[in-house]
Protein backbone atom coordinates (compact mmCIF):
# COMPACT_ATOMS: atom_id res chain seq x y z
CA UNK A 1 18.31 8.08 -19.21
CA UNK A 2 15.86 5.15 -18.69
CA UNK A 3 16.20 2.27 -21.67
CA UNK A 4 13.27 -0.39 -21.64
CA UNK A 5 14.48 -3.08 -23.01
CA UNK A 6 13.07 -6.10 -24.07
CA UNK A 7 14.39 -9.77 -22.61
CA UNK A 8 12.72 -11.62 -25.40
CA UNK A 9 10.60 -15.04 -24.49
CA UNK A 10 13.13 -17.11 -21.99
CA UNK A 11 16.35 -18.50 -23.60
CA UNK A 12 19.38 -15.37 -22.59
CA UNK A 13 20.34 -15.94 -26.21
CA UNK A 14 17.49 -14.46 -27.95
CA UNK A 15 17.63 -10.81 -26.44
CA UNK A 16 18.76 -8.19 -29.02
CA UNK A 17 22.54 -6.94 -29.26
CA UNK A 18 21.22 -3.51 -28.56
CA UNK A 19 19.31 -4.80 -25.63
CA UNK A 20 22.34 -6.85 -24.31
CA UNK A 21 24.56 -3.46 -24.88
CA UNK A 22 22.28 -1.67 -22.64
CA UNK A 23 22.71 -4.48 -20.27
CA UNK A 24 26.63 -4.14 -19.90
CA UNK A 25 26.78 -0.25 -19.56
CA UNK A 26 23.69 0.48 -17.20
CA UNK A 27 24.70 1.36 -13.62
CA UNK A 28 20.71 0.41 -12.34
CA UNK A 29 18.76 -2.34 -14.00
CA UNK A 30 15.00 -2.68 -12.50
CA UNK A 31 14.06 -6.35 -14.00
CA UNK A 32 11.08 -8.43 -13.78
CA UNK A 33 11.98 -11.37 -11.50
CA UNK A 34 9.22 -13.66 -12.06
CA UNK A 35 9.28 -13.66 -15.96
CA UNK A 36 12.83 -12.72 -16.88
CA UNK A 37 16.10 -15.32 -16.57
CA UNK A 38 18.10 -14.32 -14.26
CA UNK A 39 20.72 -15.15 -16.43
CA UNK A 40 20.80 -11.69 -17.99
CA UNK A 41 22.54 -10.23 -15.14
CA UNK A 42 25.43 -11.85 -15.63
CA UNK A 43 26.37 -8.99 -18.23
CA UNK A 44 25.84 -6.47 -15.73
CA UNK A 45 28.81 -4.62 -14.91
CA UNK A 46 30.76 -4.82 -11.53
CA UNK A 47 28.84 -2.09 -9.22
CA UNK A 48 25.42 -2.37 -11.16
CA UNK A 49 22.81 -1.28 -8.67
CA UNK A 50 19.93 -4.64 -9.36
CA UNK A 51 16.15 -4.26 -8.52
CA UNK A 52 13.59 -6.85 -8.93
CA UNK A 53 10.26 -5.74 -9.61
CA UNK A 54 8.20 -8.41 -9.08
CA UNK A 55 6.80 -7.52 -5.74
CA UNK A 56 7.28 -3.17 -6.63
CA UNK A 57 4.52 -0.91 -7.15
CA UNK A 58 4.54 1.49 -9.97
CA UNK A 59 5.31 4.20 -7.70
CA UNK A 60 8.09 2.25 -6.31
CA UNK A 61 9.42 2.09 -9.75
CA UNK A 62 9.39 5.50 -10.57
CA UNK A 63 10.93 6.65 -7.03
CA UNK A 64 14.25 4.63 -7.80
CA UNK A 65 14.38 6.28 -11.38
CA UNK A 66 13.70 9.56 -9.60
CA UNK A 67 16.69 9.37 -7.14
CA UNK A 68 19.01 7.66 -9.78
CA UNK A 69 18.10 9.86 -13.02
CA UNK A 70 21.23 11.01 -13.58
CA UNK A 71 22.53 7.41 -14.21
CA UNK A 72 22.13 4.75 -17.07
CA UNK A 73 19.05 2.65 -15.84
CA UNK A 74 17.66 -0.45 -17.64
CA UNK A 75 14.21 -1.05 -17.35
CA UNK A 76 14.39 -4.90 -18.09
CA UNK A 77 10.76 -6.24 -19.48
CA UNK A 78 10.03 -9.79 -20.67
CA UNK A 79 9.51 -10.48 -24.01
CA UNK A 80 8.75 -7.19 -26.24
CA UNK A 81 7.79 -4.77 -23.76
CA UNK A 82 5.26 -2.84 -26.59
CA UNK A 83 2.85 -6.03 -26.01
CA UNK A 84 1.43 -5.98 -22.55
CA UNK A 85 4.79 -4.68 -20.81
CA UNK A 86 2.53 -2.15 -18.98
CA UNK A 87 5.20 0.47 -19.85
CA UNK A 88 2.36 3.38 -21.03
CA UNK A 89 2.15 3.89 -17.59
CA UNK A 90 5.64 4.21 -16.98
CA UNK A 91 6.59 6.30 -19.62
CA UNK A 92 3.98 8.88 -18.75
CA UNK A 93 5.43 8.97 -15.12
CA UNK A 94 9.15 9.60 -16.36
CA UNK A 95 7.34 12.66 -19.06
CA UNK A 96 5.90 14.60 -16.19
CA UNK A 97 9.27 14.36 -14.51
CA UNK A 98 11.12 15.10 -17.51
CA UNK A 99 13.50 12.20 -17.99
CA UNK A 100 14.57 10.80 -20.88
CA UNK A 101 13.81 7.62 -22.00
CA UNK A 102 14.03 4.60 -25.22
CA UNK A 103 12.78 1.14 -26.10
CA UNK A 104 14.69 -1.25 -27.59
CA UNK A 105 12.25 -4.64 -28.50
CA UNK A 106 12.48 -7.60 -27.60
CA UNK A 107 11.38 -11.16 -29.03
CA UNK A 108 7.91 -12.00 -27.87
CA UNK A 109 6.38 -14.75 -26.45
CA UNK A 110 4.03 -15.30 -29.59
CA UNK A 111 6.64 -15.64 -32.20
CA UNK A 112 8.76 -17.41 -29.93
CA UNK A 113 6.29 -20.37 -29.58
CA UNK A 114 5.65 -20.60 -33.40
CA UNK A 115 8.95 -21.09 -33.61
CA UNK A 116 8.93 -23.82 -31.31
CA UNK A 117 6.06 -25.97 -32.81
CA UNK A 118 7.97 -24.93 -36.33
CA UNK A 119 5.42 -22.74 -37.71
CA UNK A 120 4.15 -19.49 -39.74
CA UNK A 121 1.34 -17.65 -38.46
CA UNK A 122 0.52 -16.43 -42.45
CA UNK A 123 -0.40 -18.75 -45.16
CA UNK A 124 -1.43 -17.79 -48.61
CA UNK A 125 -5.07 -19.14 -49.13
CA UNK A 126 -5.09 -19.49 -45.37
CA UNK A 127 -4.76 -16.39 -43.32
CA UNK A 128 -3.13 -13.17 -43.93
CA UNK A 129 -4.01 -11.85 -40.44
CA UNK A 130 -2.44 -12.51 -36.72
CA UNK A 131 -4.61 -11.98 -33.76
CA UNK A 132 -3.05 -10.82 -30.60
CA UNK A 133 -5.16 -10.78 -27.59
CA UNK A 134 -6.24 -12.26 -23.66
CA UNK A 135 -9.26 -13.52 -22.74
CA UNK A 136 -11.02 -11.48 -20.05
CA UNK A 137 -10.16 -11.55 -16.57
CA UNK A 138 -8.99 -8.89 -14.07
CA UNK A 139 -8.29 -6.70 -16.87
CA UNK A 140 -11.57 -6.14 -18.97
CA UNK A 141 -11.94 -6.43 -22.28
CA UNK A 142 -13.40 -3.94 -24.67
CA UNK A 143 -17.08 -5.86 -25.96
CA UNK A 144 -15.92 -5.96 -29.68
CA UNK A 145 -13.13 -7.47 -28.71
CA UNK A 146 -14.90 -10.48 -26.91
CA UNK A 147 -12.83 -13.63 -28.17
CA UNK A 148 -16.12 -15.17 -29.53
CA UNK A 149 -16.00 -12.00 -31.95
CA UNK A 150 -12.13 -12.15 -32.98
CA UNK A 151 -12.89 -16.28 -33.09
CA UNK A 152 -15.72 -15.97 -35.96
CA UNK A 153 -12.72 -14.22 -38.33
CA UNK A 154 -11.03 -17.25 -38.72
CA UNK A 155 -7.54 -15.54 -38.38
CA UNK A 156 -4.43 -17.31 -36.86
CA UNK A 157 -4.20 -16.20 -33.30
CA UNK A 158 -2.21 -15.93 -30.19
CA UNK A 159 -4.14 -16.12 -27.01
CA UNK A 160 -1.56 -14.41 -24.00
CA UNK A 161 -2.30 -14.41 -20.45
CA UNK A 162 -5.33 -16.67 -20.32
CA UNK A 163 -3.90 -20.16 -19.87
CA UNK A 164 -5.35 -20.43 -16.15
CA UNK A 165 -8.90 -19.76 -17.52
CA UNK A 166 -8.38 -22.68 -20.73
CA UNK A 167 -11.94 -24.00 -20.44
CA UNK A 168 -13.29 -20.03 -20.53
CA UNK A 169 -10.95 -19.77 -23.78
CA UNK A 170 -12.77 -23.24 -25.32
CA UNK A 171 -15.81 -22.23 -24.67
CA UNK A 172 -15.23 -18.63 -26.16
CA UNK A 173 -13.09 -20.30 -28.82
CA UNK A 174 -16.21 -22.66 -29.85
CA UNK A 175 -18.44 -19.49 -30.96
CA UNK A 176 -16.45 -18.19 -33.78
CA UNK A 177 -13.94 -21.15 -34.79
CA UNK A 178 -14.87 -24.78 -36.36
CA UNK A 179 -14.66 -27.57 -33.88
CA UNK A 180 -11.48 -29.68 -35.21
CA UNK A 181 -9.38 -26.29 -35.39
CA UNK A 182 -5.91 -26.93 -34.63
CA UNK A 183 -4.67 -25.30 -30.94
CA UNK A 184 -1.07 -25.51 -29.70
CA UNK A 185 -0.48 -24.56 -26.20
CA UNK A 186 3.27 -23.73 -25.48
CA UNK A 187 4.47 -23.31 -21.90
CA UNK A 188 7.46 -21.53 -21.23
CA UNK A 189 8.55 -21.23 -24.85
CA UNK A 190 12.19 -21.31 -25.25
CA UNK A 191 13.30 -21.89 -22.00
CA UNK A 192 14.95 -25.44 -21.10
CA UNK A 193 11.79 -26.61 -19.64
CA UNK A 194 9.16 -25.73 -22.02
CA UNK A 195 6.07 -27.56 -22.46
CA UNK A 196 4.09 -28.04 -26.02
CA UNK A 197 0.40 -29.72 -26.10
CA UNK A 198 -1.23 -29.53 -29.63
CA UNK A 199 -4.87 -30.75 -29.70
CA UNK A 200 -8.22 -29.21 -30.79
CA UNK A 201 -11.47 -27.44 -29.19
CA UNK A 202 -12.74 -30.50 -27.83
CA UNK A 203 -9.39 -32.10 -26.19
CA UNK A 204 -7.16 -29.31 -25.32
CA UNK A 205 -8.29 -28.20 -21.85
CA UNK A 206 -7.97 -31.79 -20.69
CA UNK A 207 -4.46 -31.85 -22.31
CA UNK A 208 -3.55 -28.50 -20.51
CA UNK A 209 -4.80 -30.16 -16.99
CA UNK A 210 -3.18 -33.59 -17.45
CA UNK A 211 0.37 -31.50 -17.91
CA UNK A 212 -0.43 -29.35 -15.49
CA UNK A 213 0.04 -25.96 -17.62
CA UNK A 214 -0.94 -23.37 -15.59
CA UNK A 215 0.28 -19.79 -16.14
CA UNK A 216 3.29 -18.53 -18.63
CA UNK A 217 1.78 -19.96 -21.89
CA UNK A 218 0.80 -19.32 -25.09
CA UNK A 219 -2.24 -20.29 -26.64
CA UNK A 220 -2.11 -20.70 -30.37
CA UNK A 221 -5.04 -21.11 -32.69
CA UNK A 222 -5.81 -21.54 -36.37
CA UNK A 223 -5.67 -23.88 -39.79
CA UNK A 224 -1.76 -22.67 -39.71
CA UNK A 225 -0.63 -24.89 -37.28
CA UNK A 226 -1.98 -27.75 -39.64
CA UNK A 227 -3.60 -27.39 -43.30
CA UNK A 228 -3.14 -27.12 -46.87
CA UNK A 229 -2.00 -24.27 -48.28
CA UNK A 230 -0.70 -22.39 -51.45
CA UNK A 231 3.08 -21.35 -52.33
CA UNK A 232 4.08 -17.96 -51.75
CA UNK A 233 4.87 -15.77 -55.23
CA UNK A 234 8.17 -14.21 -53.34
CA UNK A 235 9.92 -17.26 -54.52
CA UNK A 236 7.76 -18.54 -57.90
CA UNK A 237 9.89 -18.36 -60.51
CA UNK A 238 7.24 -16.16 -62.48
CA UNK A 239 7.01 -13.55 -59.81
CA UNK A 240 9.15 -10.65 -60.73
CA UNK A 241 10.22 -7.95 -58.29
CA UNK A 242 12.87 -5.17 -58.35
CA UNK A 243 15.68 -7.77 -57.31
CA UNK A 244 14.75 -9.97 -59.54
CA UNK A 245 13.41 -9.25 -63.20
């Protein structure tokens, strides 16, 4: 049995109980070494077998879960693995050979850096709607879903894998939103050396440079991060539901 679990966005503490379960009884765990703390090996088990994937193939992959199917592996992802984990392409290897397989999610990057500039992605009278999504690079993007497109919705949005290209993202970003547009850039969130810059269109790239952000952050864009906004009903004390009449 293979169990994909996800690590969740950096602190150890922040991985599900299921996920940590998984952890403690799996005799193989094949983890992502360049995104996932290292940390969660500590609740491996004496004898645990412990690949790093970072430098694997898919094939590579696969060929350990081939030779070991008859034992507990853990598939260790970053974040939620449902949200570019690449594990489509996994999964469809282990149906063809008939092994069994799960997913337990994880906490993902996105939510993780709300959380650390303390705030919700859906306001009433602001936006209803999250955006997940990358800006165009080795991976190609569908056309309707250029970022000038998702931009001129207006939605809150989280930008993944696209930090390295921050002046593409502006530019992109410039097409659909309004200038002053509040844009948080969280690096690392979670973990003990994270990084938050919080500008707009026309001052966050040079932000992003002057710390040096790079790769493993989160862009974050929309009225949420600063703006009016109206009260939800779900606590009004003229909103009845069925727990409270």
């Amino acid at each position: 049995m293979v169990t994909f679990v996800g690590a969740g966005p950096g602190d150890v503490d922040l991985i599900t109980i299921k996920g940590r379960r998984a952890i403690e009884k799996a005799d193989i765990v094949i983890y992502a070494g360049s995104l996932v703390a290292k940390e969660h090996l500590e609740f491996c088990k004496d004898g645990v077998q412990i690949y790093n994937s970072a430098s694997m193939t898919l094939d590579e992959v696969i060929k350990i879960i081939k030779s070991n199917r008859e034992k507990n592996i853990v598939r260790l992802h970053t974040g939620d693995p449902s949200i570019y984990g690449a594990i489509k392409e996994q999964m469809d290897e282990l149906d063809k050979l008939n092994i069994d397989y799960k997913v337990i999610p994880g906490v993902s990057s996105f939510t993780a850096a709300a959380s650390s500039i303390k705030k919700e992605f859906t306001l009433p009278s602001v936006t209803q709607t999250v955006i997940l999504t990358r800006v165009e690079g080795r991976t190609p993007v569908p056309e309707k879903e250029k970022l000038e497109k998702l931009a001129s919705i207006g939605a809150s949005m989280a930008i993944f894998l696209s930090v390295s290209m921050i002046e593409k993202v502006v530019d992109s970003l410039k097409k659909g939103y309004k200038r002053n547009v509040p844009i948080a850039v969280i690096q690392r969130a979670t973990w003990n050396d994270e990084k938050v810059v919080i500008g707009t269109l026309d001052d966050i790239a040079e932000k992003v440079k002057k710390e040096n952000i790079t790769k493993t952050a989160q862009i974050l864009v929309g009225d949420f991060i600063d703006c009016e906004y109206e009260k939800s009903l779900l606590y009004d004390k003229n909103f009845s539901h069925m727990f409270r009449k």
